[in-house]
PDB file of N, CA and C in Angstrom:
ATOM      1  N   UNK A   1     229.211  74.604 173.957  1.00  0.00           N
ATOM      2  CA  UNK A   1     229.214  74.741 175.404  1.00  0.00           C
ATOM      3  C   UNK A   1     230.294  75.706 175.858  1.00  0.00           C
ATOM      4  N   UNK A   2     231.579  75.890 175.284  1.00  0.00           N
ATOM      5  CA  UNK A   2     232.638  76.700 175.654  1.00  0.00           C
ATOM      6  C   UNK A   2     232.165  77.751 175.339  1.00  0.00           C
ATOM      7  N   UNK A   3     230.938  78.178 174.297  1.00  0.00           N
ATOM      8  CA  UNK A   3     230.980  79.437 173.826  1.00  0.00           C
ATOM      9  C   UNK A   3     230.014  80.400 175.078  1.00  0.00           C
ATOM     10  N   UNK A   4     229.169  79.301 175.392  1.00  0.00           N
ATOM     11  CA  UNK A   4     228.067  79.518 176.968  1.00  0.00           C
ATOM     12  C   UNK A   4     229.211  79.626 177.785  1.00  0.00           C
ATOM     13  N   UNK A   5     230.389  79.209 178.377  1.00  0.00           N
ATOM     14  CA  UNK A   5     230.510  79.406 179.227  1.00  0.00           C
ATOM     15  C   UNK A   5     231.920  80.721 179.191  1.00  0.00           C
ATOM     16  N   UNK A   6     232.066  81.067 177.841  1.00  0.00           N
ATOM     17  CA  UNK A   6     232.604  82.241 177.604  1.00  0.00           C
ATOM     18  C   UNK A   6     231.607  83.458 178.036  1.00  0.00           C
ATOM     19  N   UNK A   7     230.585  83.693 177.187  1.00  0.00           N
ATOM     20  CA  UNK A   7     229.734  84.501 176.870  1.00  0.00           C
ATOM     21  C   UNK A   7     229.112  84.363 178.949  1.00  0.00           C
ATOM     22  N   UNK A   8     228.655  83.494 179.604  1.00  0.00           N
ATOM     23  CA  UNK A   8     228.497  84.012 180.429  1.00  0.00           C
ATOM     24  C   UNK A   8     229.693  84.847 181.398  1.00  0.00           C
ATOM     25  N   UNK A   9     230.695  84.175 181.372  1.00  0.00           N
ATOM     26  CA  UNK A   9     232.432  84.438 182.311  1.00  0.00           C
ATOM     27  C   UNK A   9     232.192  86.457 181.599  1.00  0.00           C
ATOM     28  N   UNK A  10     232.021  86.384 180.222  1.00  0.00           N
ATOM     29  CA  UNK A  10     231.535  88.267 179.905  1.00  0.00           C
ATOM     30  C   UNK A  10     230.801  88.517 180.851  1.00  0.00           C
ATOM     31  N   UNK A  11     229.326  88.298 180.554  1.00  0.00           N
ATOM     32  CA  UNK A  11     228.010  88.890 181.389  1.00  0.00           C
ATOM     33  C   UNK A  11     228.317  88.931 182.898  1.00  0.00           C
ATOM     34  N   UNK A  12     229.307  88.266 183.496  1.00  0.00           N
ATOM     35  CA  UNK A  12     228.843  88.435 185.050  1.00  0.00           C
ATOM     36  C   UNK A  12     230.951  89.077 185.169  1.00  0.00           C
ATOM     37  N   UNK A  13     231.434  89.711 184.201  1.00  0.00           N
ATOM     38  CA  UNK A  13     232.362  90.182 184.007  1.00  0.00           C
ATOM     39  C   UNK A  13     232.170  91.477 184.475  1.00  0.00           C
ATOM     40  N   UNK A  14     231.020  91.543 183.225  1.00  0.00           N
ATOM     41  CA  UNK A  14     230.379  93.438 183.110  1.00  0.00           C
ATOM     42  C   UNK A  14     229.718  93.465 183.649  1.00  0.00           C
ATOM     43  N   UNK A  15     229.165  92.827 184.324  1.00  0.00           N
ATOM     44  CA  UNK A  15     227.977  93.036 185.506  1.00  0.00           C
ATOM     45  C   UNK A  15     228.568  93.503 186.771  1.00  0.00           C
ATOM     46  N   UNK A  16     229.278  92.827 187.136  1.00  0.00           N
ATOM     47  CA  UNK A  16     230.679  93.328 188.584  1.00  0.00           C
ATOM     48  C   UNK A  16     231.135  94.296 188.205  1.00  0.00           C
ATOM     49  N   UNK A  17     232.030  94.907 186.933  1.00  0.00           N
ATOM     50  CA  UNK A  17     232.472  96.285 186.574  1.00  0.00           C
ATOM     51  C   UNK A  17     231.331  96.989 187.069  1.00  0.00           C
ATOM     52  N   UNK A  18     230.194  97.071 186.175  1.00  0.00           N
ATOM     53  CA  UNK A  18     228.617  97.864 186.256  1.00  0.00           C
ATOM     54  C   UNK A  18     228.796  98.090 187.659  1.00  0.00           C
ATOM     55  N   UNK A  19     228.850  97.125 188.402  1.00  0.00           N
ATOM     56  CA  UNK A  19     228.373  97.015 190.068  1.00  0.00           C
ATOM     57  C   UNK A  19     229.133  97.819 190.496  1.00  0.00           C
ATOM     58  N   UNK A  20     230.844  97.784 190.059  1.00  0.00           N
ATOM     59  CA  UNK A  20     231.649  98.701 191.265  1.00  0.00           C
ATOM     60  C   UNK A  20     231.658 100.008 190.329  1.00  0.00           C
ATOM     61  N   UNK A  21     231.687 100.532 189.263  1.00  0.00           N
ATOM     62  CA  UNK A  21     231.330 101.728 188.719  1.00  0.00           C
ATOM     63  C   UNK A  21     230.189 102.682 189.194  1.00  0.00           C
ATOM     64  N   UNK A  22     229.182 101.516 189.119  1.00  0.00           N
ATOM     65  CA  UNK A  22     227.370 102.586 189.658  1.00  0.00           C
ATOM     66  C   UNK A  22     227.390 102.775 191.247  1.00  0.00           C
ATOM     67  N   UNK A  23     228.492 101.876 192.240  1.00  0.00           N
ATOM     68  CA  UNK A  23     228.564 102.261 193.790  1.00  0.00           C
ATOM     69  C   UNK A  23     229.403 103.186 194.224  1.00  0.00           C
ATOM     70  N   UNK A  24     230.702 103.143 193.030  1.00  0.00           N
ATOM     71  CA  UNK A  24     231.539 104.199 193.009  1.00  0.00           C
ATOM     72  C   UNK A  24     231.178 106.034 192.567  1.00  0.00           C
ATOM     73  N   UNK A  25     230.371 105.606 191.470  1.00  0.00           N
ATOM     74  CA  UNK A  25     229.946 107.003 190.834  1.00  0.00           C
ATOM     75  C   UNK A  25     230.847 106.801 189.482  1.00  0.00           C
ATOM     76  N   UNK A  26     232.099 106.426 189.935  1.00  0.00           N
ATOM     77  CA  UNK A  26     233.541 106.321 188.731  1.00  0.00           C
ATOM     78  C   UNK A  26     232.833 105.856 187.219  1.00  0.00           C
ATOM     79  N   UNK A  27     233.491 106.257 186.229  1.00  0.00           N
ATOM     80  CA  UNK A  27     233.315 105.720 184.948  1.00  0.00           C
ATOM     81  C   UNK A  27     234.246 104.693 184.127  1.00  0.00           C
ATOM     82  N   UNK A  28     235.221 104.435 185.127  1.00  0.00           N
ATOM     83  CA  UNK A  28     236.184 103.523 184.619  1.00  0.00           C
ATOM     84  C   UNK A  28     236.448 102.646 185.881  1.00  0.00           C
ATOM     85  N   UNK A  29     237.062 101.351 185.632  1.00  0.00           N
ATOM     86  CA  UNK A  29     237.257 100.095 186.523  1.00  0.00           C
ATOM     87  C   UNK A  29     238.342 100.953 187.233  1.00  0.00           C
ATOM     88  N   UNK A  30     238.869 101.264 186.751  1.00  0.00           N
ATOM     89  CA  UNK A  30     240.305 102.090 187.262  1.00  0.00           C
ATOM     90  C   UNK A  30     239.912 102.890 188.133  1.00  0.00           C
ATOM     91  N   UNK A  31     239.623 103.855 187.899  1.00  0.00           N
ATOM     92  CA  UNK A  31     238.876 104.705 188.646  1.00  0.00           C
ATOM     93  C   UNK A  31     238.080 104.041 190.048  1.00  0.00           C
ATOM     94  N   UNK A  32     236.971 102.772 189.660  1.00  0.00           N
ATOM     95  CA  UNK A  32     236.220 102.558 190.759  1.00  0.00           C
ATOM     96  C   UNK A  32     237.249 101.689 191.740  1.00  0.00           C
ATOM     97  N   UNK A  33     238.344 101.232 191.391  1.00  0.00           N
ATOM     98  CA  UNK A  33     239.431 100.409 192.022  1.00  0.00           C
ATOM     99  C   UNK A  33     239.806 101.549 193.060  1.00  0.00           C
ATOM    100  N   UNK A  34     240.697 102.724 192.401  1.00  0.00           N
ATOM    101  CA  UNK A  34     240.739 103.862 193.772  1.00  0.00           C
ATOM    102  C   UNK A  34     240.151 104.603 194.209  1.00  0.00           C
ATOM    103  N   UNK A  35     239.218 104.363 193.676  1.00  0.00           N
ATOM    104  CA  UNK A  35     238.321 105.513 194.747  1.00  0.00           C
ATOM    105  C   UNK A  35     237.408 103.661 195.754  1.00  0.00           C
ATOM    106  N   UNK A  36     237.066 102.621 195.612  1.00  0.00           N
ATOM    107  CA  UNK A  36     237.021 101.911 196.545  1.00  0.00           C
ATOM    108  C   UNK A  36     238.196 101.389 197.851  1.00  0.00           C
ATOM    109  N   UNK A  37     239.807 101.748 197.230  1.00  0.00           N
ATOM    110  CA  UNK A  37     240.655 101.683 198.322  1.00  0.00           C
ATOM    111  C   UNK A  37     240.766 103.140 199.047  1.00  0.00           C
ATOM    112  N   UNK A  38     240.328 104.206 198.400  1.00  0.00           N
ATOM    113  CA  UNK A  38     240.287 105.272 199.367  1.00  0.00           C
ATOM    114  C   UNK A  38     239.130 105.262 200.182  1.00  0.00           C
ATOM    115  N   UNK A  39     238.019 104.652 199.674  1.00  0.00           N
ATOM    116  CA  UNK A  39     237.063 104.627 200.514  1.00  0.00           C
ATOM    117  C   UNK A  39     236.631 103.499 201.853  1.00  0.00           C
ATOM    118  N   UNK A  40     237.859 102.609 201.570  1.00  0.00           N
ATOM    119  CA  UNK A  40     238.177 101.553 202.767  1.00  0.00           C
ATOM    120  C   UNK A  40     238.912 102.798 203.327  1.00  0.00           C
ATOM    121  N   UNK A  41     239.760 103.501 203.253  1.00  0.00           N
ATOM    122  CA  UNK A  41     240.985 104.134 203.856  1.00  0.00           C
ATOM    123  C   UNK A  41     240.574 105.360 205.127  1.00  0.00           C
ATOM    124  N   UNK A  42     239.503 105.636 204.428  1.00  0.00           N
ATOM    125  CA  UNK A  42     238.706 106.979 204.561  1.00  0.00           C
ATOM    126  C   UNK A  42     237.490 106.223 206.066  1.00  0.00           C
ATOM    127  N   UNK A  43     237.336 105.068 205.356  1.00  0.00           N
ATOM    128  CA  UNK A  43     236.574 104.757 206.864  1.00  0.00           C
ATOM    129  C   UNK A  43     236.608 103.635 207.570  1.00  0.00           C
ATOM    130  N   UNK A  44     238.525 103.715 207.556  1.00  0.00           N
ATOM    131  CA  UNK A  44     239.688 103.194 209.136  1.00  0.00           C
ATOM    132  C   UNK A  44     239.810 104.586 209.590  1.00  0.00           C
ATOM    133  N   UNK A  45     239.966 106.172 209.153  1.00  0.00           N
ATOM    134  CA  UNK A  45     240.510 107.292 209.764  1.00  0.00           C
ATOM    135  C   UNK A  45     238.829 107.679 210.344  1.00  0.00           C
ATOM    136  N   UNK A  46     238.040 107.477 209.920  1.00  0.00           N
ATOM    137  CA  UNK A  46     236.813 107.948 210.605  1.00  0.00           C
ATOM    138  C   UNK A  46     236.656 106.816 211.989  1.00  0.00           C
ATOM    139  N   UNK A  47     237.050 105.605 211.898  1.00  0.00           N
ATOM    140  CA  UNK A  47     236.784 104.998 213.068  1.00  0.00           C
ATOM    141  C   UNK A  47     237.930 105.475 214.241  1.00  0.00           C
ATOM    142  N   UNK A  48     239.061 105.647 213.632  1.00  0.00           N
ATOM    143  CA  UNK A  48     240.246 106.099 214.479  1.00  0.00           C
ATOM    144  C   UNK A  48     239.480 107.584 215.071  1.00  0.00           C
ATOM    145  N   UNK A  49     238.921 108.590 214.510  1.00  0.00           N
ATOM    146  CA  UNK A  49     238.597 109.553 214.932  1.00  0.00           C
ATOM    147  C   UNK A  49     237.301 109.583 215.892  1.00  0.00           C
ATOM    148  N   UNK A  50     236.326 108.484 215.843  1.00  0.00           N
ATOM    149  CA  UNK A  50     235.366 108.530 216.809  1.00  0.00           C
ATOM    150  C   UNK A  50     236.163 107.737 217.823  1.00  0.00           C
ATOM    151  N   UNK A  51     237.143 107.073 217.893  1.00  0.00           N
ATOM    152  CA  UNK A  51     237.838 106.842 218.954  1.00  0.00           C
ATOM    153  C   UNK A  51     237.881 107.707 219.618  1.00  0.00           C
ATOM    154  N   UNK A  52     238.969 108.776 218.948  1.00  0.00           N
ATOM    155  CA  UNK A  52     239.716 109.671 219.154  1.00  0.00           C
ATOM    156  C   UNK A  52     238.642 110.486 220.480  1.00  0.00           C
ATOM    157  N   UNK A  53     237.691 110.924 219.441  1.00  0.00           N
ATOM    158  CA  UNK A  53     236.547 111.982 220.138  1.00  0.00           C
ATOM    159  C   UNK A  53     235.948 111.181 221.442  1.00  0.00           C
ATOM    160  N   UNK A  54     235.838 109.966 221.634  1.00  0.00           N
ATOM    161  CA  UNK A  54     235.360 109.348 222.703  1.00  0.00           C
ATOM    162  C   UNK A  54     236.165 109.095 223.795  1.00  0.00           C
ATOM    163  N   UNK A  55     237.587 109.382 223.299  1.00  0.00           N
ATOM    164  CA  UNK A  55     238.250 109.506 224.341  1.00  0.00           C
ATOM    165  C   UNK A  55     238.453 110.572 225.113  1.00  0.00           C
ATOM    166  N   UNK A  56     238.661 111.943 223.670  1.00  0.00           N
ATOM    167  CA  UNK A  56     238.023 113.250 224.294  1.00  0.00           C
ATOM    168  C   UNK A  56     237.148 113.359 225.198  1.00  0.00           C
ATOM    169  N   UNK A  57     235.875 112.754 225.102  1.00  0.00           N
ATOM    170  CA  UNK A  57     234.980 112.966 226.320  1.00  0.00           C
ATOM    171  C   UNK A  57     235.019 112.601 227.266  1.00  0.00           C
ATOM    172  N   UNK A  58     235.641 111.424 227.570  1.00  0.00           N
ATOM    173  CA  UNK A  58     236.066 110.791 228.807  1.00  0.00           C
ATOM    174  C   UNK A  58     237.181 111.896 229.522  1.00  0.00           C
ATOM    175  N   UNK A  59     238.063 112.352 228.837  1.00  0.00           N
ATOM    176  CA  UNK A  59     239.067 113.057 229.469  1.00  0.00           C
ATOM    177  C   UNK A  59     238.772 114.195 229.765  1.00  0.00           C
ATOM    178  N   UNK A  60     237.479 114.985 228.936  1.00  0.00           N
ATOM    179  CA  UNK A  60     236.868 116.568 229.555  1.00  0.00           C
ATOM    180  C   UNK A  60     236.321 116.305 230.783  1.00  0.00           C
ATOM    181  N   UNK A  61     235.487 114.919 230.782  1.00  0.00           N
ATOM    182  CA  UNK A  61     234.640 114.608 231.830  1.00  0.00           C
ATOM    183  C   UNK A  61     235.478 114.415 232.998  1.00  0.00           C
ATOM    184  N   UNK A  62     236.885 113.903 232.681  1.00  0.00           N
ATOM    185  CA  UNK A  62     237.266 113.682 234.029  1.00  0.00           C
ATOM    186  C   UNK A  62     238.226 115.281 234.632  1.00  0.00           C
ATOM    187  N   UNK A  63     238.266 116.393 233.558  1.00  0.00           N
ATOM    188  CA  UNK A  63     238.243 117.259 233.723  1.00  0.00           C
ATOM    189  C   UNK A  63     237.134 118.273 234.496  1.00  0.00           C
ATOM    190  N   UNK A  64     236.057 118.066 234.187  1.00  0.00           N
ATOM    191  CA  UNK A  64     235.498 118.616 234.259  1.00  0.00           C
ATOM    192  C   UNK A  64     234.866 118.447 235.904  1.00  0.00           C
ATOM    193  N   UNK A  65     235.082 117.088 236.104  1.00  0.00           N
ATOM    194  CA  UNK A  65     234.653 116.346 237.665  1.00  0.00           C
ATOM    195  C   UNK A  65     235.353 117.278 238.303  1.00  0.00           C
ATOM    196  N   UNK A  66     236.643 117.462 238.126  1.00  0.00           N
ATOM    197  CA  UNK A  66     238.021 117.783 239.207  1.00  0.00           C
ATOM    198  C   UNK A  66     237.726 119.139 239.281  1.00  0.00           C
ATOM    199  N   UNK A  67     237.304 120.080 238.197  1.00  0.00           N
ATOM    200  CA  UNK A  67     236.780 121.087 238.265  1.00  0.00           C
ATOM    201  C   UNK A  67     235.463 121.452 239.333  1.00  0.00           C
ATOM    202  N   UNK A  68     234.461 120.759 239.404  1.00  0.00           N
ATOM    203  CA  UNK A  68     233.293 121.037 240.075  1.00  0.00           C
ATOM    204  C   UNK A  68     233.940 120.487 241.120  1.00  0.00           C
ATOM    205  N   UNK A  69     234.243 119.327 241.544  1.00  0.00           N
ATOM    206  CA  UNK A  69     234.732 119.012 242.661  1.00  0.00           C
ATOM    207  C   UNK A  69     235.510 119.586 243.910  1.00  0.00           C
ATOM    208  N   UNK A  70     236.068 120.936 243.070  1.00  0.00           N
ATOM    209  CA  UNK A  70     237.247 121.791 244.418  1.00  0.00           C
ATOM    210  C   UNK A  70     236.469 123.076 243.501  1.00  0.00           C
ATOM    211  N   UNK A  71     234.959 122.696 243.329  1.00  0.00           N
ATOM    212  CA  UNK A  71     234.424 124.366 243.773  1.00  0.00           C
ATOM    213  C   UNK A  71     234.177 125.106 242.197  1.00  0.00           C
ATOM    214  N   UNK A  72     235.073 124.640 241.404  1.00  0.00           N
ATOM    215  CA  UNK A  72     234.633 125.423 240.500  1.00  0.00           C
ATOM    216  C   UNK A  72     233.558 125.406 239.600  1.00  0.00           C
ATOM    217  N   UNK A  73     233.593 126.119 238.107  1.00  0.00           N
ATOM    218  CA  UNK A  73     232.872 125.781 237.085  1.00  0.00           C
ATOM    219  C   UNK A  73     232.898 124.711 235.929  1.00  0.00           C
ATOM    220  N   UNK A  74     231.837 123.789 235.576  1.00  0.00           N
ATOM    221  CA  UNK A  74     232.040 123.036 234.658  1.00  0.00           C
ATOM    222  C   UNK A  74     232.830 123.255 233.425  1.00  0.00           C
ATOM    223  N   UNK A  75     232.263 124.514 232.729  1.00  0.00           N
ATOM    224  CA  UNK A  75     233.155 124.918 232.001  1.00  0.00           C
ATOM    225  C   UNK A  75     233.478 126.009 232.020  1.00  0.00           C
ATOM    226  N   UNK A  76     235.146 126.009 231.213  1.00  0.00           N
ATOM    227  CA  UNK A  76     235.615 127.195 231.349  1.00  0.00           C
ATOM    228  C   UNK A  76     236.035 127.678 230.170  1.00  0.00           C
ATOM    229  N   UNK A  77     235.384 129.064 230.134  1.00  0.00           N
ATOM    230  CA  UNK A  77     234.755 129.352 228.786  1.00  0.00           C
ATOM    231  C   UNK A  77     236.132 130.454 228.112  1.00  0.00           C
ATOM    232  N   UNK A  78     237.190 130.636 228.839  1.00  0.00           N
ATOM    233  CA  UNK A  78     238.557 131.049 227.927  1.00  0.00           C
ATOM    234  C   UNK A  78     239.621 129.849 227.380  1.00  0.00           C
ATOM    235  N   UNK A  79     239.611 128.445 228.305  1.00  0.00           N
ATOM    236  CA  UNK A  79     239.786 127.479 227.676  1.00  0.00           C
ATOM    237  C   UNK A  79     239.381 126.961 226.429  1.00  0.00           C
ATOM    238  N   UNK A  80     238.154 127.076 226.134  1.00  0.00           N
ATOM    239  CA  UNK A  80     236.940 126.789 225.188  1.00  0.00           C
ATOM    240  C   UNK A  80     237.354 127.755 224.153  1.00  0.00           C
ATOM    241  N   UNK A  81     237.986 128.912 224.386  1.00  0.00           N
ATOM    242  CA  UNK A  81     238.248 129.969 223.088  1.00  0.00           C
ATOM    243  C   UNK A  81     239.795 129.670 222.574  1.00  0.00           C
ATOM    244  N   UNK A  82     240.382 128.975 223.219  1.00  0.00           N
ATOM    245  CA  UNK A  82     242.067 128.671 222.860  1.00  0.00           C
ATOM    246  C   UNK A  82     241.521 127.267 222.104  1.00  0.00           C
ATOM    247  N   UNK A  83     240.684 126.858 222.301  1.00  0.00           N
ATOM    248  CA  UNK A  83     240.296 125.326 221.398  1.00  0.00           C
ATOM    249  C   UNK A  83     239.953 126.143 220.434  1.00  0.00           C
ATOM    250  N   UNK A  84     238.734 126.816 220.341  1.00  0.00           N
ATOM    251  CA  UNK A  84     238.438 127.524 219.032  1.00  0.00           C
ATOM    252  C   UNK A  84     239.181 127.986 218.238  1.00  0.00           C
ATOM    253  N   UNK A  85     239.878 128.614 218.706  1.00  0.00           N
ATOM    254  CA  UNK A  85     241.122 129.498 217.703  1.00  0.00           C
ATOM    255  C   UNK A  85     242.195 128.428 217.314  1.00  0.00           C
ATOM    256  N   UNK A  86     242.677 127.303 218.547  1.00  0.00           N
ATOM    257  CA  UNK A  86     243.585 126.315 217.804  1.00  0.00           C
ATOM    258  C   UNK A  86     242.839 125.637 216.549  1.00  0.00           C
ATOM    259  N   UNK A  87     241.620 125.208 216.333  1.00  0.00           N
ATOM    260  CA  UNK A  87     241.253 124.633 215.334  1.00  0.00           C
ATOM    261  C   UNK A  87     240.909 125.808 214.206  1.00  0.00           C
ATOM    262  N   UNK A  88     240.157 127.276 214.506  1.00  0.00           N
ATOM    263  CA  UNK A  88     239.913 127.558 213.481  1.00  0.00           C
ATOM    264  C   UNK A  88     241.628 127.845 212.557  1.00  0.00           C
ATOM    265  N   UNK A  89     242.392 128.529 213.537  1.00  0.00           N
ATOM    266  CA  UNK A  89     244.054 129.110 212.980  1.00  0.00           C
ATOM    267  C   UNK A  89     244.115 127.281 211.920  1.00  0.00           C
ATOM    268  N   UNK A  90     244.086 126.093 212.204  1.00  0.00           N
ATOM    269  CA  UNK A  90     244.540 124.970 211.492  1.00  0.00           C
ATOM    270  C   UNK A  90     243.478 124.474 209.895  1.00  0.00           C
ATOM    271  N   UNK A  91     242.343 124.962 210.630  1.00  0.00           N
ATOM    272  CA  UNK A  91     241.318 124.260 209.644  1.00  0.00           C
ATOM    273  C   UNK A  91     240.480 125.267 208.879  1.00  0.00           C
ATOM    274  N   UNK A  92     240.756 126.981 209.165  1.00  0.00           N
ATOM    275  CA  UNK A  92     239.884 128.074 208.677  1.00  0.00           C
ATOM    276  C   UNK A  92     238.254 127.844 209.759  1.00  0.00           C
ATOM    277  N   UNK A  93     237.327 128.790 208.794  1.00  0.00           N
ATOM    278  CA  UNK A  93     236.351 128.445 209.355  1.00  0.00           C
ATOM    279  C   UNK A  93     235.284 126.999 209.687  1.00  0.00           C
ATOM    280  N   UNK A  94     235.955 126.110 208.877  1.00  0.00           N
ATOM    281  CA  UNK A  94     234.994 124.896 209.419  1.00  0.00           C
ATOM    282  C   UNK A  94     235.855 124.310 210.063  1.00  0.00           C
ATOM    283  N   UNK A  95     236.839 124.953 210.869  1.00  0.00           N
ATOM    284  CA  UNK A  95     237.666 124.070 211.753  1.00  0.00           C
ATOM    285  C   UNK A  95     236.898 124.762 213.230  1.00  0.00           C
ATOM    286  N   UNK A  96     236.375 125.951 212.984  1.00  0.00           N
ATOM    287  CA  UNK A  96     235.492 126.604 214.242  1.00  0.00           C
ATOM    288  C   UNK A  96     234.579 125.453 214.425  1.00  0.00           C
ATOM    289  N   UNK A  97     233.390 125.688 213.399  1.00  0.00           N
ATOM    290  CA  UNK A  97     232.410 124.218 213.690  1.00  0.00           C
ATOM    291  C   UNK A  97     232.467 123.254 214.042  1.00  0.00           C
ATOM    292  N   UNK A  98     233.906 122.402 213.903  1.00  0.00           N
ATOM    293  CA  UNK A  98     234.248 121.483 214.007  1.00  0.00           C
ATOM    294  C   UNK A  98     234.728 121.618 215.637  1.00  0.00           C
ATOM    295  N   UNK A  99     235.209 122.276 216.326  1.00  0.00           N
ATOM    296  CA  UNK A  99     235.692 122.626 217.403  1.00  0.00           C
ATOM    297  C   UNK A  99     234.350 122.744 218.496  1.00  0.00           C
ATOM    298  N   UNK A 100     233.271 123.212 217.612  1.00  0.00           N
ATOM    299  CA  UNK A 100     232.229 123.985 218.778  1.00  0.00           C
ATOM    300  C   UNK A 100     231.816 122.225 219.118  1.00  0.00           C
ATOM    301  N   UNK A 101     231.300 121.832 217.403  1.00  0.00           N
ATOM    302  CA  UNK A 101     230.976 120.358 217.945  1.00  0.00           C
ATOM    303  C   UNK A 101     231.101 119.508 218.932  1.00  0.00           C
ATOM    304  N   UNK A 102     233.023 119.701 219.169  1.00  0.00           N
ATOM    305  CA  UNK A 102     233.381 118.984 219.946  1.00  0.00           C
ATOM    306  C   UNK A 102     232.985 119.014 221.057  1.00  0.00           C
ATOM    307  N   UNK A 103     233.606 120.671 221.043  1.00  0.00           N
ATOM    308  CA  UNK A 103     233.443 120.828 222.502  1.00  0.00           C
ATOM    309  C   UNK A 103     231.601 120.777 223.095  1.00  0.00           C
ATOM    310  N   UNK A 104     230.761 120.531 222.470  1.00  0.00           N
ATOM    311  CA  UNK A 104     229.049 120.703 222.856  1.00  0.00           C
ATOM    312  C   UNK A 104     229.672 118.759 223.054  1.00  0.00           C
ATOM    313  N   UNK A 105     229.920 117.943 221.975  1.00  0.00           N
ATOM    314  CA  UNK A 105     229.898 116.511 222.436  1.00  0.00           C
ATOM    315  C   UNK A 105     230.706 116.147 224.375  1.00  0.00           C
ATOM    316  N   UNK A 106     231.876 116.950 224.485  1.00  0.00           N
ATOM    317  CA  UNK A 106     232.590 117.069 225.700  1.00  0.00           C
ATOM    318  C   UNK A 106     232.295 117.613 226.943  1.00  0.00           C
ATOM    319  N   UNK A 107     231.348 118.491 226.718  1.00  0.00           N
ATOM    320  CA  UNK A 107     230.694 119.240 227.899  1.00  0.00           C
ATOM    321  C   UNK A 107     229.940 118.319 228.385  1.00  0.00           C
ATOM    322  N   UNK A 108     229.028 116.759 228.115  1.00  0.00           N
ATOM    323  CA  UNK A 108     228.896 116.214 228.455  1.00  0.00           C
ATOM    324  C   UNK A 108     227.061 116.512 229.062  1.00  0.00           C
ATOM    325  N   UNK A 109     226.444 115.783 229.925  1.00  0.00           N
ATOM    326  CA  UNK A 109     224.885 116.302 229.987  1.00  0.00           C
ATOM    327  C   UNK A 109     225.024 117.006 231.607  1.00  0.00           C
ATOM    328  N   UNK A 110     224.086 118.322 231.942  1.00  0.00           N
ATOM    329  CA  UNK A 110     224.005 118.940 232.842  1.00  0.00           C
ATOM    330  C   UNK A 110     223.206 118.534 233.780  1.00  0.00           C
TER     331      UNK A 110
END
């Protein structure tokens, strides 16, 4: 009976390794250990960042009110190029994309 309940305490040993190795991609326990705490880590900074961006929109929008409101234009499209260039100068070119994104999520619906 000890030897059953050895031989299973293995099988559902290597079965959990198997499990976090084949979700990880990793080939070692080691391996699937950090790359599963980077991948908790990785998506607390993605929730912090759709914060982030949702707060962005609230704050273009209330930009953008105060703007139409005393007359002007929704957007203002040399503002929009000092965002571009602050992100591409930080991030290269997919810091442009990343910028246009935003700013298309912030402009908000017409």
């Amino acid at each position: 009976m000890k030897t059953t309940s050895t031989a299973t305490s293995t099988t559902s040993s290597t079965t959990s390794t198997a499990s976090s190795t084949a979700s990880t991609g990793a080939r070692t326990d080691e391996a699937a250990t950090l790359i599963g705490g980077a991948r908790e880590r990785i998506d607390a900074l993605d929730d912090r960042i759709i914060g982030l961006v949702q707060e962005r929109m609230a704050v273009s929008a209330a930009v953008q009110d105060a703007r139409i409101t005393s007359g002007g234009r929704r957007v203002h499209l040399s503002r929009e190029m000092e965002i571009l260039g602050r992100y591409r100068e930080a991030l290269g070119k997919p810091g442009t994309a990343l910028a246009m994104t935003l700013l298309e999520l912030s402009r908000g619906r017409v």
